[in-house]
Protein backbone atom coordinates (compact mmCIF):
# COMPACT_ATOMS: atom_id res chain seq x y z
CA UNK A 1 99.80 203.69 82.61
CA UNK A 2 101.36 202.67 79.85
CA UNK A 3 104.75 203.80 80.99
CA UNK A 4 104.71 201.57 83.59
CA UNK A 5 103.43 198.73 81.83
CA UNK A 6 106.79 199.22 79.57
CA UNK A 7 108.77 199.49 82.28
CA UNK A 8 107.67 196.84 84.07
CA UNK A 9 107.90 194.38 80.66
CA UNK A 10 111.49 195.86 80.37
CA UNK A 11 112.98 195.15 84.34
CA UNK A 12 111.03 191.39 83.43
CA UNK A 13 112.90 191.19 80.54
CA UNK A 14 116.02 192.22 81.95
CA UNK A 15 115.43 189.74 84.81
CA UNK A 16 114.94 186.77 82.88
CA UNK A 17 118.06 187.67 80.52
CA UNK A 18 119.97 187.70 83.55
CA UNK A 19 118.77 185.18 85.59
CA UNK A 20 119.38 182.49 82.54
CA UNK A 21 122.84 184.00 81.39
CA UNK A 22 124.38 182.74 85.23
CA UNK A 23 123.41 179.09 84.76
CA UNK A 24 124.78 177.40 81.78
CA UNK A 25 125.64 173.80 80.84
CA UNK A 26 129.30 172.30 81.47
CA UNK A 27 130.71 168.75 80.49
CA UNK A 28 133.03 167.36 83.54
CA UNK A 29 135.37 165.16 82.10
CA UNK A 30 136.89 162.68 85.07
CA UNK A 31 139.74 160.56 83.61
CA UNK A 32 140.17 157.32 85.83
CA UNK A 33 143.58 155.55 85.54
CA UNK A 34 144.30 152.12 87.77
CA UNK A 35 148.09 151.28 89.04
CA UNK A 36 149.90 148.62 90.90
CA UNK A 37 148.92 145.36 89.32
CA UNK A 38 149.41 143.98 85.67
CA UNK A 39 146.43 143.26 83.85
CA UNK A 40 144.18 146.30 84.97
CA UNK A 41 141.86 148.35 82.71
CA UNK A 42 143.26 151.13 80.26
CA UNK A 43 142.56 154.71 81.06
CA UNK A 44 138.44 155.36 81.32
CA UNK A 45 137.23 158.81 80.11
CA UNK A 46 133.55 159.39 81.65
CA UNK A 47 131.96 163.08 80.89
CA UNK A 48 129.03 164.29 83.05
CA UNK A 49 126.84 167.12 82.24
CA UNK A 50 126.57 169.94 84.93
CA UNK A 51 124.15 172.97 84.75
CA UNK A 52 125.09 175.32 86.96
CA UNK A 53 127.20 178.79 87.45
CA UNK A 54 130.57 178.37 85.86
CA UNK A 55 132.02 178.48 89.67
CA UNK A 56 129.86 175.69 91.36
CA UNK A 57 129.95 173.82 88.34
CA UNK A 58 133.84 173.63 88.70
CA UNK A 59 133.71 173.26 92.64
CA UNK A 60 131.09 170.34 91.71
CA UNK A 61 133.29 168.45 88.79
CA UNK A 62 136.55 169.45 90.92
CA UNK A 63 135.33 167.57 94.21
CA UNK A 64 134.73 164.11 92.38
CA UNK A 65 138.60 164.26 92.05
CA UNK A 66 140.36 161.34 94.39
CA UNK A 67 142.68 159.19 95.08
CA UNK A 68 142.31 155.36 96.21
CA UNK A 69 144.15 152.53 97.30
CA UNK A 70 142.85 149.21 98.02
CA UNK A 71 144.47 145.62 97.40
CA UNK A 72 147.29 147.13 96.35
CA UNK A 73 145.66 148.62 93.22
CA UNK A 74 145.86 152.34 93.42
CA UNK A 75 142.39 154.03 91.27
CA UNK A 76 143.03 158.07 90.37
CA UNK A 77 139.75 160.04 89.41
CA UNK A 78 140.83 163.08 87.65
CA UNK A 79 137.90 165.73 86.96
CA UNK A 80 138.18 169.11 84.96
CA UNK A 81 135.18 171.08 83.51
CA UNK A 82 134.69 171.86 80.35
């Protein structure tokens, strides 16, 4: 019996070590820049904290990435993970 309590307290152990070790917490870092008029804003840095795998925090931070024109004022989003 006591065997398999140890056991059993190990695998948990071993489980939970795991388990939290795959999900960690990232900073996304989007850098917005605005063209094609005089007068707009400077460069904006925003950061964003993910929790997540490393790879669906990057898909994630990598998909709020785009490109926008309107008005003749063109916005790019820029996002990398950190």
């Amino acid at each position: 019996m006591k065997l398999r309590s140890g056991l059993i307290t190990g695998l948990a152990f071993i489980i939970v070590v795991t388990a939290s070790s795959c999900t960690k917490e990232f900073i996304c870092e989007c850098e917005i820049t605005y063209s094609g008029q005089p007068g707009l804003p400077d460069t904006l840095i925003n950061e964003y904290k993910l929790s997540n795998t490393e790879k669906k925090a990057k898909e994630i931070c990598e998909n709020g990435s785009s490109e926008t024109t309107e008005e003749g004022i063109t916005t790019i989003e820029t996002c990398k993970l950190y």
